[in-house]
PDB file of N, CA and C in Angstrom:
ATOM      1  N   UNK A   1       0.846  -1.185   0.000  1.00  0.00           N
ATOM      2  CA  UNK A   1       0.000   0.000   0.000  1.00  0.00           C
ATOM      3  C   UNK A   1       0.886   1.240   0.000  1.00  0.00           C
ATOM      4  N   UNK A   2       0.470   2.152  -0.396  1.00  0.00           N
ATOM      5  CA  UNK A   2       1.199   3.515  -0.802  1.00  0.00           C
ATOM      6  C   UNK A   2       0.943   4.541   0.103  1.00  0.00           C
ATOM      7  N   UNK A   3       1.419   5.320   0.442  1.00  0.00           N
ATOM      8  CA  UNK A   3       1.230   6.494   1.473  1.00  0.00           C
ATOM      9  C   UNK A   3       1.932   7.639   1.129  1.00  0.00           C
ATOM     10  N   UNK A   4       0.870   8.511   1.711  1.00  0.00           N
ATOM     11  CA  UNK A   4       1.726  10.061   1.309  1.00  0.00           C
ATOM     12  C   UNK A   4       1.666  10.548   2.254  1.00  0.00           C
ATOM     13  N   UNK A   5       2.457  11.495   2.793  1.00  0.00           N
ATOM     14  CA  UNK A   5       2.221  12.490   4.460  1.00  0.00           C
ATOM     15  C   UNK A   5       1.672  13.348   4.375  1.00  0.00           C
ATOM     16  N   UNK A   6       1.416  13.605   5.540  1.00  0.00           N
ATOM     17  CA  UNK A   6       0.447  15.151   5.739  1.00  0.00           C
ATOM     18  C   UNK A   6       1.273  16.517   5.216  1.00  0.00           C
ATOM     19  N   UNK A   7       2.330  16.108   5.459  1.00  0.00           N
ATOM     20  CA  UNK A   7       3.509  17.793   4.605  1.00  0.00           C
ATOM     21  C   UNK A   7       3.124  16.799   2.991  1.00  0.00           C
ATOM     22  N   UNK A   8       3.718  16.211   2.020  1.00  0.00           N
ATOM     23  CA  UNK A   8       3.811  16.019   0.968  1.00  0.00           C
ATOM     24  C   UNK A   8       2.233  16.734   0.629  1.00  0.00           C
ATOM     25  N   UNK A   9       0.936  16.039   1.344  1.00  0.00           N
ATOM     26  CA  UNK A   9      -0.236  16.491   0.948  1.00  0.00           C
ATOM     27  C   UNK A   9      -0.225  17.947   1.246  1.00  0.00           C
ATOM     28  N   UNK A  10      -0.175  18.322   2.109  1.00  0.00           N
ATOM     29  CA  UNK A  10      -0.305  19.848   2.297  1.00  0.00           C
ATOM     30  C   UNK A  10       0.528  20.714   1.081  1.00  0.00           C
ATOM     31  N   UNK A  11       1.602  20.283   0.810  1.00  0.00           N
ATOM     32  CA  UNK A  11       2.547  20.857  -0.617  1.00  0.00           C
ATOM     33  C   UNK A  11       1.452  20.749  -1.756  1.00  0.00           C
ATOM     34  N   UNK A  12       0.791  19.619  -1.951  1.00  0.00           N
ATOM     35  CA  UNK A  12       0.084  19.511  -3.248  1.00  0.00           C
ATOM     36  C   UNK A  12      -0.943  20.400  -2.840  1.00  0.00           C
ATOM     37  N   UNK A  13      -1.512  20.494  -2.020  1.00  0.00           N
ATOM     38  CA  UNK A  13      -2.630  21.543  -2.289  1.00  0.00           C
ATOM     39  C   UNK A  13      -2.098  22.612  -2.155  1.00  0.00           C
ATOM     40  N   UNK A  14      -1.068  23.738  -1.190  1.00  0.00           N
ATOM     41  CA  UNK A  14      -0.741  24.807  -1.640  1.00  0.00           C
ATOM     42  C   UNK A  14      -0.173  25.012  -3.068  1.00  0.00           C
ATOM     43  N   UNK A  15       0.212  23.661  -3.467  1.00  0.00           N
ATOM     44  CA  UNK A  15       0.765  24.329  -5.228  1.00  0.00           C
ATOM     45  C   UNK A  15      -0.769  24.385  -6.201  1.00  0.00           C
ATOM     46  N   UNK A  16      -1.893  24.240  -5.798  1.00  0.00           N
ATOM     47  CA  UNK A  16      -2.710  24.098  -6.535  1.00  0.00           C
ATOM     48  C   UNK A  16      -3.420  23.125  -7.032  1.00  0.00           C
ATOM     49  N   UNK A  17      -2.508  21.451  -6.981  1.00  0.00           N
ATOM     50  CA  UNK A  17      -2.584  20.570  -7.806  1.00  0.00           C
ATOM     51  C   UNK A  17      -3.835  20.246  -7.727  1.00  0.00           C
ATOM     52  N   UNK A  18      -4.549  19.584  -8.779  1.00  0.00           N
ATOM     53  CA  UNK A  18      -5.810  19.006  -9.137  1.00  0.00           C
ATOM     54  C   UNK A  18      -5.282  17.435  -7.895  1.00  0.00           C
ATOM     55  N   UNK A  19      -6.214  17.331  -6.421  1.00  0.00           N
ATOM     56  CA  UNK A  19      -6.018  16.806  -5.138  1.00  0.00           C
ATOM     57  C   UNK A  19      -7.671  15.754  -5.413  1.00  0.00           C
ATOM     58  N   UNK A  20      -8.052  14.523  -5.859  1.00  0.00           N
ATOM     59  CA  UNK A  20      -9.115  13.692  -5.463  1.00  0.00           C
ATOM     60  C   UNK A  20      -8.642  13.267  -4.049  1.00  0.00           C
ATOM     61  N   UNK A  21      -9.901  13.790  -3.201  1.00  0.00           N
ATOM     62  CA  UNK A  21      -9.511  13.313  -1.466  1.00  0.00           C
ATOM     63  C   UNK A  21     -10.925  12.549  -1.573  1.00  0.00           C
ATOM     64  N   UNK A  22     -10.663  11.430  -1.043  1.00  0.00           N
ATOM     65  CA  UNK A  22     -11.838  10.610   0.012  1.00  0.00           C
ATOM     66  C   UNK A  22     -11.562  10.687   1.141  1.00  0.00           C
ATOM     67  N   UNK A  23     -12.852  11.170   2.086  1.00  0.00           N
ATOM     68  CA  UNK A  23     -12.541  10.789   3.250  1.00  0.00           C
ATOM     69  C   UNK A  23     -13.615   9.664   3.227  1.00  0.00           C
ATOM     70  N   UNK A  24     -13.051   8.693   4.440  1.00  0.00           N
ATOM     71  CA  UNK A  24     -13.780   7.089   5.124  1.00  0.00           C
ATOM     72  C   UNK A  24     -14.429   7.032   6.149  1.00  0.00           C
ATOM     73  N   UNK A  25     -14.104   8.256   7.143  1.00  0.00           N
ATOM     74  CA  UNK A  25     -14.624   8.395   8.223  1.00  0.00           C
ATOM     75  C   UNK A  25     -16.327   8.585   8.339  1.00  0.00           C
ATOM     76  N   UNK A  26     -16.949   8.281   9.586  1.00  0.00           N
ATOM     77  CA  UNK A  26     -18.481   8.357   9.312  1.00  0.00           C
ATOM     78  C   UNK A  26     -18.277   9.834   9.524  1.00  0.00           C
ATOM     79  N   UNK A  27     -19.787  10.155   9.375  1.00  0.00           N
ATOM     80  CA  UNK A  27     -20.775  11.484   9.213  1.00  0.00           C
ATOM     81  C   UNK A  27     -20.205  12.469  10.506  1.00  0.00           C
ATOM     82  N   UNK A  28     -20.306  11.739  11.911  1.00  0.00           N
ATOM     83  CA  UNK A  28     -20.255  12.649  12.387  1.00  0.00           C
ATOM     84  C   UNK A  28     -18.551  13.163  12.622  1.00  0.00           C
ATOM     85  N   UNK A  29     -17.316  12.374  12.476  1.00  0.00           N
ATOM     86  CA  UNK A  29     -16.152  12.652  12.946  1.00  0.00           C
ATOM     87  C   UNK A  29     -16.307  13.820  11.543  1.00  0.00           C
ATOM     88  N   UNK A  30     -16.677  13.445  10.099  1.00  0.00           N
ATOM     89  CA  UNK A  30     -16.374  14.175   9.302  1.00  0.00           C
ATOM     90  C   UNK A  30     -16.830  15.703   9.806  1.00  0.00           C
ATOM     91  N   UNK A  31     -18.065  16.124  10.398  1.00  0.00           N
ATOM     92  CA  UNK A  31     -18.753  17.142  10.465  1.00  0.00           C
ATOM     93  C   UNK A  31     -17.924  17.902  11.390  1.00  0.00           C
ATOM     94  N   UNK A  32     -17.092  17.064  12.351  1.00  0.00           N
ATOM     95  CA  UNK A  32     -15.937  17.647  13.343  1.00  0.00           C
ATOM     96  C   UNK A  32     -15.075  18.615  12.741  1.00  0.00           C
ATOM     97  N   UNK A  33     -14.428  18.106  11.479  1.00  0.00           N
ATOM     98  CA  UNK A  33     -12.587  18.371  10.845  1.00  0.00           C
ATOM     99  C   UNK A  33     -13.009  17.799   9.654  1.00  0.00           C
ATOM    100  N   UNK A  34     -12.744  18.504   8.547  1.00  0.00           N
ATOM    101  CA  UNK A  34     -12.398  17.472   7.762  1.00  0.00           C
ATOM    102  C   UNK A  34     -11.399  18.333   6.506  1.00  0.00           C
ATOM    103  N   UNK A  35     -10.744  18.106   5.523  1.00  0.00           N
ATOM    104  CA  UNK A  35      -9.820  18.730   4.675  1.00  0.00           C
ATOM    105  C   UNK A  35     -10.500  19.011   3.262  1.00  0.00           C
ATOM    106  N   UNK A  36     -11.837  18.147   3.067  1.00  0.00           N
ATOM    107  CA  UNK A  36     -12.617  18.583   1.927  1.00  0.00           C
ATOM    108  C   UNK A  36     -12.660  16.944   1.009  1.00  0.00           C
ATOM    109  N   UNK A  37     -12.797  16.959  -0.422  1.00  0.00           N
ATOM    110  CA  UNK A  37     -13.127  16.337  -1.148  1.00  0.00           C
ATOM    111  C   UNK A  37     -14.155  15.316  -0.440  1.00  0.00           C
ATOM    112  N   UNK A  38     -14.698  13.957  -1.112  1.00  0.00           N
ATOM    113  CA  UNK A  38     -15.509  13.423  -1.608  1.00  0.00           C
ATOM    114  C   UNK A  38     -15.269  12.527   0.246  1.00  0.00           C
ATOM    115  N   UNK A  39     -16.991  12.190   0.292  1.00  0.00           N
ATOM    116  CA  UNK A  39     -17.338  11.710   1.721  1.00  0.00           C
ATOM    117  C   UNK A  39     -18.179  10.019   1.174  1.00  0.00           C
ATOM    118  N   UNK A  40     -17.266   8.604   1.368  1.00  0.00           N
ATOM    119  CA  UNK A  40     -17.611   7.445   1.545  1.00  0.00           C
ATOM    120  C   UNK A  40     -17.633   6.895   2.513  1.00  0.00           C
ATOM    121  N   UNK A  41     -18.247   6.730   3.343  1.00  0.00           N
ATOM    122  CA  UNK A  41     -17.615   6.044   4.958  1.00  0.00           C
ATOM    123  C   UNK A  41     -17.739   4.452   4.043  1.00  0.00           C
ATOM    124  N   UNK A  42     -16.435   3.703   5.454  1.00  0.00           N
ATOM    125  CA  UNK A  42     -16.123   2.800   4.799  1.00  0.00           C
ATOM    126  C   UNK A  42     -16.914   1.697   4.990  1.00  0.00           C
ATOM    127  N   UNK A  43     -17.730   1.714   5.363  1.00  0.00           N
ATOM    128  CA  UNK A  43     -18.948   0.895   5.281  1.00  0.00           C
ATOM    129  C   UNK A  43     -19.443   0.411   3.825  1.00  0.00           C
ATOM    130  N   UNK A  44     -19.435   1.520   3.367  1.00  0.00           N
ATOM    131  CA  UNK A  44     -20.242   1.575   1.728  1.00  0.00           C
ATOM    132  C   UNK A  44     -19.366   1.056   0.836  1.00  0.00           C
ATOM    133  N   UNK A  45     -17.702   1.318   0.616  1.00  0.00           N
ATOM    134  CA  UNK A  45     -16.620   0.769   0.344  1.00  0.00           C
ATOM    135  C   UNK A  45     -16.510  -0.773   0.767  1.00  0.00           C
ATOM    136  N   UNK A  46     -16.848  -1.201   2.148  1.00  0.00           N
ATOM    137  CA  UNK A  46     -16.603  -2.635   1.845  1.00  0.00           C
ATOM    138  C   UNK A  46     -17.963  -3.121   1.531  1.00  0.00           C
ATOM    139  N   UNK A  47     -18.837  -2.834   0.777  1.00  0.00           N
ATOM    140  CA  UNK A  47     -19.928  -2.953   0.057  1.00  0.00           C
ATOM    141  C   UNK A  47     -19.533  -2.969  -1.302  1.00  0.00           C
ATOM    142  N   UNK A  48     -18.480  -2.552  -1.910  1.00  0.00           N
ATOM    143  CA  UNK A  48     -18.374  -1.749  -3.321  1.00  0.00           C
ATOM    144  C   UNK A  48     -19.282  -1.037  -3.897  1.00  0.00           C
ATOM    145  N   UNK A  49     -19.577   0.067  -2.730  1.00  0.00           N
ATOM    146  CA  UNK A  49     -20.696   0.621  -3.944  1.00  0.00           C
ATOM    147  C   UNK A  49     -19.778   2.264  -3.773  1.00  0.00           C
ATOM    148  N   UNK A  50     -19.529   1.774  -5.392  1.00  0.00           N
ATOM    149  CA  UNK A  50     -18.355   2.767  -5.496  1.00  0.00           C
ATOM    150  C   UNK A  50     -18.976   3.736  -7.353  1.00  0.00           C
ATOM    151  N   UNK A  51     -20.077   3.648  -7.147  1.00  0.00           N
ATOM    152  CA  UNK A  51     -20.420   4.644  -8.710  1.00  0.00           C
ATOM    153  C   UNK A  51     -19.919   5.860  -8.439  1.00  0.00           C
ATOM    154  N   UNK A  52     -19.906   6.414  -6.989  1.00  0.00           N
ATOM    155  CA  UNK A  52     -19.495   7.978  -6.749  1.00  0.00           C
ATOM    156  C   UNK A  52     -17.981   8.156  -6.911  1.00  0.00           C
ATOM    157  N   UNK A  53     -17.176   6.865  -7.368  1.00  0.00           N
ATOM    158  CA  UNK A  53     -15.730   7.718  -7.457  1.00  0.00           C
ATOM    159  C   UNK A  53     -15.276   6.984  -8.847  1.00  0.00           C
ATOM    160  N   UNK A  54     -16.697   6.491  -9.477  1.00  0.00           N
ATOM    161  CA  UNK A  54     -16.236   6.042 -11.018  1.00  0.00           C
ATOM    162  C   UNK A  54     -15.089   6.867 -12.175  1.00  0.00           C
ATOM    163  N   UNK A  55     -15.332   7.752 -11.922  1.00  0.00           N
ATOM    164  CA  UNK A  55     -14.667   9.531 -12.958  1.00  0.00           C
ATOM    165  C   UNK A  55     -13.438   9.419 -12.051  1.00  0.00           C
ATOM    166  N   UNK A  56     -12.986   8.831 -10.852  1.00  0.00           N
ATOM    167  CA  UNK A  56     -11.799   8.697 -10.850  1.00  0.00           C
ATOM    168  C   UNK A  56     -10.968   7.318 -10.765  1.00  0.00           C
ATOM    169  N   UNK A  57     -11.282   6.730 -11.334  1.00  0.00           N
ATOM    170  CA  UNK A  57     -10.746   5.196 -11.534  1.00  0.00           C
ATOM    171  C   UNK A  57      -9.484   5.463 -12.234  1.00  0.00           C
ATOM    172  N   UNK A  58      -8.781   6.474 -13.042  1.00  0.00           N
ATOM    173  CA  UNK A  58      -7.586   6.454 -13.953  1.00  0.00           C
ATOM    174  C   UNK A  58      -6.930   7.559 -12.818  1.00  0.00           C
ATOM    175  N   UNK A  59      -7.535   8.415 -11.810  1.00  0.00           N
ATOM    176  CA  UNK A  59      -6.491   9.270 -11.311  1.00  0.00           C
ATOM    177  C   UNK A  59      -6.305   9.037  -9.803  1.00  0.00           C
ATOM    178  N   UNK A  60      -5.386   9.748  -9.805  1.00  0.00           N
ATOM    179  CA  UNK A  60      -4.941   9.607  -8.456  1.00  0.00           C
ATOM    180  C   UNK A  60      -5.871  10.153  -6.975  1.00  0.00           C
ATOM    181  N   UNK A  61      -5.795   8.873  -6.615  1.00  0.00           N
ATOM    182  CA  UNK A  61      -7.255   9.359  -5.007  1.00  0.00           C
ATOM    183  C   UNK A  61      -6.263   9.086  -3.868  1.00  0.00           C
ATOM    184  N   UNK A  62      -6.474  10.012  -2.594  1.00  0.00           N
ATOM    185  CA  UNK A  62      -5.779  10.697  -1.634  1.00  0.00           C
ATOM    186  C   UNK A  62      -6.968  10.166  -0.835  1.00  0.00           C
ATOM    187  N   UNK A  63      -6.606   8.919  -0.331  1.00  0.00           N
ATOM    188  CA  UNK A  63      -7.530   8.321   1.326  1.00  0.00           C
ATOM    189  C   UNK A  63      -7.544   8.652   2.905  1.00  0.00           C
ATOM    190  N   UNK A  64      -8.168   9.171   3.336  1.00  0.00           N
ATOM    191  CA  UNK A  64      -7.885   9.464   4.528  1.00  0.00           C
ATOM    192  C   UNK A  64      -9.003   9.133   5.429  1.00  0.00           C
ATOM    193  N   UNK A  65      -8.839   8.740   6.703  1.00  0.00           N
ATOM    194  CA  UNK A  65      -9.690   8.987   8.109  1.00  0.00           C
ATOM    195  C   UNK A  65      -9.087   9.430   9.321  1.00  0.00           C
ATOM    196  N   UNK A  66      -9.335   9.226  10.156  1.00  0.00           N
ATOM    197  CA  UNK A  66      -8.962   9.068  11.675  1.00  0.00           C
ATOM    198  C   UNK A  66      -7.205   9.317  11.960  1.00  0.00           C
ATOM    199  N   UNK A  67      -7.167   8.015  11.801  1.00  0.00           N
ATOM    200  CA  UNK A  67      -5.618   7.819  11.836  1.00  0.00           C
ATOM    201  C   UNK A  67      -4.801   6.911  11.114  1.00  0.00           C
ATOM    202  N   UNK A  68      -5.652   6.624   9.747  1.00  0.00           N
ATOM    203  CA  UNK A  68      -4.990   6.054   8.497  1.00  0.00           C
ATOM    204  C   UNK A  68      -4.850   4.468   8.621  1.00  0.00           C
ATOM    205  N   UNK A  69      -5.747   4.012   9.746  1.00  0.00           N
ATOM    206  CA  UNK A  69      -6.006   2.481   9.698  1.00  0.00           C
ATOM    207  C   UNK A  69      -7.480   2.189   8.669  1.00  0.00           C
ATOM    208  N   UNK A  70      -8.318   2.694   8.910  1.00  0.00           N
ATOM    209  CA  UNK A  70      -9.443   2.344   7.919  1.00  0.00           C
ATOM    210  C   UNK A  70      -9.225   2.898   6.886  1.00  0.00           C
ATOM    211  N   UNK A  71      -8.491   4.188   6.322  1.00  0.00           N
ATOM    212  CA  UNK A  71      -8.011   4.509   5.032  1.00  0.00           C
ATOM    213  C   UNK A  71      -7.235   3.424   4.621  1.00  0.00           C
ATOM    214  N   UNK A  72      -6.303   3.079   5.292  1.00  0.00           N
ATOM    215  CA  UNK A  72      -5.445   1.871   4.626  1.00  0.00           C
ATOM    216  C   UNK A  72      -6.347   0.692   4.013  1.00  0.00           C
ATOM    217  N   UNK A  73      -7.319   0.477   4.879  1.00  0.00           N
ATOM    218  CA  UNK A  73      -8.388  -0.367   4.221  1.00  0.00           C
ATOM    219  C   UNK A  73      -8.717   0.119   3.220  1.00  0.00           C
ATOM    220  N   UNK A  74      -9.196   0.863   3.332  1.00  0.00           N
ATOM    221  CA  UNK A  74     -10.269   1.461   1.532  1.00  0.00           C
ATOM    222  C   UNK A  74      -9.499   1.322   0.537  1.00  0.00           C
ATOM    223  N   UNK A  75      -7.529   2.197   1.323  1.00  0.00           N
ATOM    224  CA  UNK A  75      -6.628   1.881  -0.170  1.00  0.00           C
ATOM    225  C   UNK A  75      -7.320   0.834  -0.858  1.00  0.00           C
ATOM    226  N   UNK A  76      -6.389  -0.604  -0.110  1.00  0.00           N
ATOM    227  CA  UNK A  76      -6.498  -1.948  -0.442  1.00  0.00           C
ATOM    228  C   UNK A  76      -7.860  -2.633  -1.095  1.00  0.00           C
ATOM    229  N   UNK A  77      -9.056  -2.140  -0.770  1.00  0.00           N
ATOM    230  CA  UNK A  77     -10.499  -2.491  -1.608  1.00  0.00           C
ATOM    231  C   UNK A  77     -10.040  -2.181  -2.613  1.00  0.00           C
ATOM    232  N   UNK A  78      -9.877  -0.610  -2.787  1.00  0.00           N
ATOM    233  CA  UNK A  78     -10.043   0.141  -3.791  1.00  0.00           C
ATOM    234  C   UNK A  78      -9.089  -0.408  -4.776  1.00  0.00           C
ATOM    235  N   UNK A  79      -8.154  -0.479  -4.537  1.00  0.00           N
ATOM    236  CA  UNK A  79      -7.028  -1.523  -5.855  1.00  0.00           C
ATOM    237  C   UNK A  79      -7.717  -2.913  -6.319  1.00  0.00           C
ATOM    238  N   UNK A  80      -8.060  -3.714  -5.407  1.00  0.00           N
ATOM    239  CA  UNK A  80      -8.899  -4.776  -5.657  1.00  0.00           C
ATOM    240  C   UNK A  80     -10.013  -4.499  -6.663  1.00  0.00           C
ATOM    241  N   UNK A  81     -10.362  -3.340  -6.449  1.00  0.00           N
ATOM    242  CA  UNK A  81     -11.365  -3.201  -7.456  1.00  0.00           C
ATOM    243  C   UNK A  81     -11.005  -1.962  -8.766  1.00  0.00           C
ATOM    244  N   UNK A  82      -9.972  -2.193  -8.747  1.00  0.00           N
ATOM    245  CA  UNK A  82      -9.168  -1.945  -9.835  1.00  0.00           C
ATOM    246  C   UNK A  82      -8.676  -0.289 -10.393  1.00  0.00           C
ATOM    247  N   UNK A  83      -8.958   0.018  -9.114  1.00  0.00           N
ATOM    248  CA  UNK A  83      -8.728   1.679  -8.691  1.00  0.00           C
ATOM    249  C   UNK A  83      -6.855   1.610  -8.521  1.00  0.00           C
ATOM    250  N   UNK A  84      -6.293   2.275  -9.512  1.00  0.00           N
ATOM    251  CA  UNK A  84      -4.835   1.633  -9.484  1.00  0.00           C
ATOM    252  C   UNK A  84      -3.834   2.692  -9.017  1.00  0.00           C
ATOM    253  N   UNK A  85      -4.729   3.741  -8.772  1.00  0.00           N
ATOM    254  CA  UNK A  85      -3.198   5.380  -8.242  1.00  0.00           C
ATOM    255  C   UNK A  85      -4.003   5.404  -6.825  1.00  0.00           C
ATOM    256  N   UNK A  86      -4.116   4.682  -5.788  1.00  0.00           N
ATOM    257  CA  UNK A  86      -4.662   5.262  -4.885  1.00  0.00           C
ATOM    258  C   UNK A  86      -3.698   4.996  -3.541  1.00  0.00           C
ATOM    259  N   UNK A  87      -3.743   6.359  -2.602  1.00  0.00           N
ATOM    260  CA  UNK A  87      -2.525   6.344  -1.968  1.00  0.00           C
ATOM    261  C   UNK A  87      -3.196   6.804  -0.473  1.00  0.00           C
ATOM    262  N   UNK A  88      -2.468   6.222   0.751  1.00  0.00           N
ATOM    263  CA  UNK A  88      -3.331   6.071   1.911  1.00  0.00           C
ATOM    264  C   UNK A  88      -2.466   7.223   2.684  1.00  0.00           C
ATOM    265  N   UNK A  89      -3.650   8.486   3.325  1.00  0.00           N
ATOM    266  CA  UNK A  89      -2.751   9.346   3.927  1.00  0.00           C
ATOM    267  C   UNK A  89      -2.227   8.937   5.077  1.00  0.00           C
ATOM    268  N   UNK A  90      -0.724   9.503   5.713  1.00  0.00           N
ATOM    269  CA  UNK A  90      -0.216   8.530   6.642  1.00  0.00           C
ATOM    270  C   UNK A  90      -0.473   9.392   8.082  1.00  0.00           C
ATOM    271  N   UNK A  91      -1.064   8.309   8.977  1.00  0.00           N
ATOM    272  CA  UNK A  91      -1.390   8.870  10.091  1.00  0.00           C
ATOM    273  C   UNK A  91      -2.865   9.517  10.492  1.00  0.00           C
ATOM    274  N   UNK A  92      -3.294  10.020   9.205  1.00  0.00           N
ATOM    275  CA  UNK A  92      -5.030  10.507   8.613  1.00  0.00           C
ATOM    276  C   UNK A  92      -4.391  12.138   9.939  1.00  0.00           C
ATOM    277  N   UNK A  93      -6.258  12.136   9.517  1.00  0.00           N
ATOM    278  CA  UNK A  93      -6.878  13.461  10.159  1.00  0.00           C
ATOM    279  C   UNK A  93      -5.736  13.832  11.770  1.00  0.00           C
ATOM    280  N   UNK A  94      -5.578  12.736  12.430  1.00  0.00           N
ATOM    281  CA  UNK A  94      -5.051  12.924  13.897  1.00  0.00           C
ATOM    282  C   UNK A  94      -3.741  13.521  13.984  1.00  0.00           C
ATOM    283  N   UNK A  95      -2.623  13.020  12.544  1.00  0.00           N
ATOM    284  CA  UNK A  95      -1.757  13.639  12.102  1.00  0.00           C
ATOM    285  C   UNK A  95      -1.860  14.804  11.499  1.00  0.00           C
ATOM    286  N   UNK A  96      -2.554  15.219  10.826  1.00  0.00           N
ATOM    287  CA  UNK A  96      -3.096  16.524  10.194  1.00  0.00           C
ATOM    288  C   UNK A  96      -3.382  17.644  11.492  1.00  0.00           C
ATOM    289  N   UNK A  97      -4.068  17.066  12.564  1.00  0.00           N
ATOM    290  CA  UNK A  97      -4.313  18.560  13.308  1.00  0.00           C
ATOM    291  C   UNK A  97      -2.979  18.332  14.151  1.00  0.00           C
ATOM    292  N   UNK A  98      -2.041  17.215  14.296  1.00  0.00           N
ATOM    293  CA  UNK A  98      -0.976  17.429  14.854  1.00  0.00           C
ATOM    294  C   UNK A  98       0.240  18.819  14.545  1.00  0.00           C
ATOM    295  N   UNK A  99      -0.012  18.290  13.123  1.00  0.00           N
ATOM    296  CA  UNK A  99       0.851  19.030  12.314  1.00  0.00           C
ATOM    297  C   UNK A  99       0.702  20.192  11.951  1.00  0.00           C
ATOM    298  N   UNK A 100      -0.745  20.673  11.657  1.00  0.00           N
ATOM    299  CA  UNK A 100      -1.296  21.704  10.880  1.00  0.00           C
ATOM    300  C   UNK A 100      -2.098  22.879  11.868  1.00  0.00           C
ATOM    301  N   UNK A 101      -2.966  21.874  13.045  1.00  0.00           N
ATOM    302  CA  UNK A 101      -4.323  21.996  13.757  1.00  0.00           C
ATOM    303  C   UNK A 101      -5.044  22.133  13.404  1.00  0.00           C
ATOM    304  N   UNK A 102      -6.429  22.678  13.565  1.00  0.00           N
ATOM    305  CA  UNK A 102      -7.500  22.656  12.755  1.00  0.00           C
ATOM    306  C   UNK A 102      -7.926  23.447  11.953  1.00  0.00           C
ATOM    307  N   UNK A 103      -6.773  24.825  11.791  1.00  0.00           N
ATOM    308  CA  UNK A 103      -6.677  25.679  10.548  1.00  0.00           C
ATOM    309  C   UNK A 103      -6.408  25.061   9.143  1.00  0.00           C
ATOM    310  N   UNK A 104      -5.648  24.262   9.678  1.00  0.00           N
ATOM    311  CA  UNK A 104      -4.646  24.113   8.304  1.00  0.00           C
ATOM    312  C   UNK A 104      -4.942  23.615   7.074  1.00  0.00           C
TER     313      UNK A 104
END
């Protein structure tokens, strides 16, 4: 499984880059913190019901939750099901307000 850090991610979005984020986490941790893009909790993922991230099956998706144990999961579905650039953020959200806090 692949991982990117919370500085590497934070670089790609201050440079602008075109960033597909899933977050995995349920409804309410999301409504707490969250960094933006597309909301699957991983419930629905180990379901495969994955039509909402069809348009990104060729690009690169940026996984995150909590603390990058159930993202690591979704990675791993998500390749299984043939999602092939997808990279698990390391440490998730808990590392993010470590690093950043809840501005960042």
């Amino acid at each position: 499984m692949e991982q990117i850090t919370v500085t590497d991610l934070k670089q790609k979005l201050e440079n602008g880059e075109n960033v597909n984020l899933l977050d995995v986490r349920e409804d309410n941790e999301r409504a707490e913190f969250n960094i933006g893009g597309r909301h699957i909790p991983l419930g629905k993922i180990q379901l495969f019901e994955l039509d909402d991230l069809q348009d990104w099956k060729d690009q690169q998706i940026i996984v995150y939750c909590r603390s990058g144990k159930r993202s690591g999961l979704a990675t791993m579905m998500l390749g299984q099901a043939g999602f092939d650039k997808v990279l698990n953020l390391e440490g998730g959200m808990l590392k993010w307000v470590e690093t950043y806090g809840l501005e960042g």
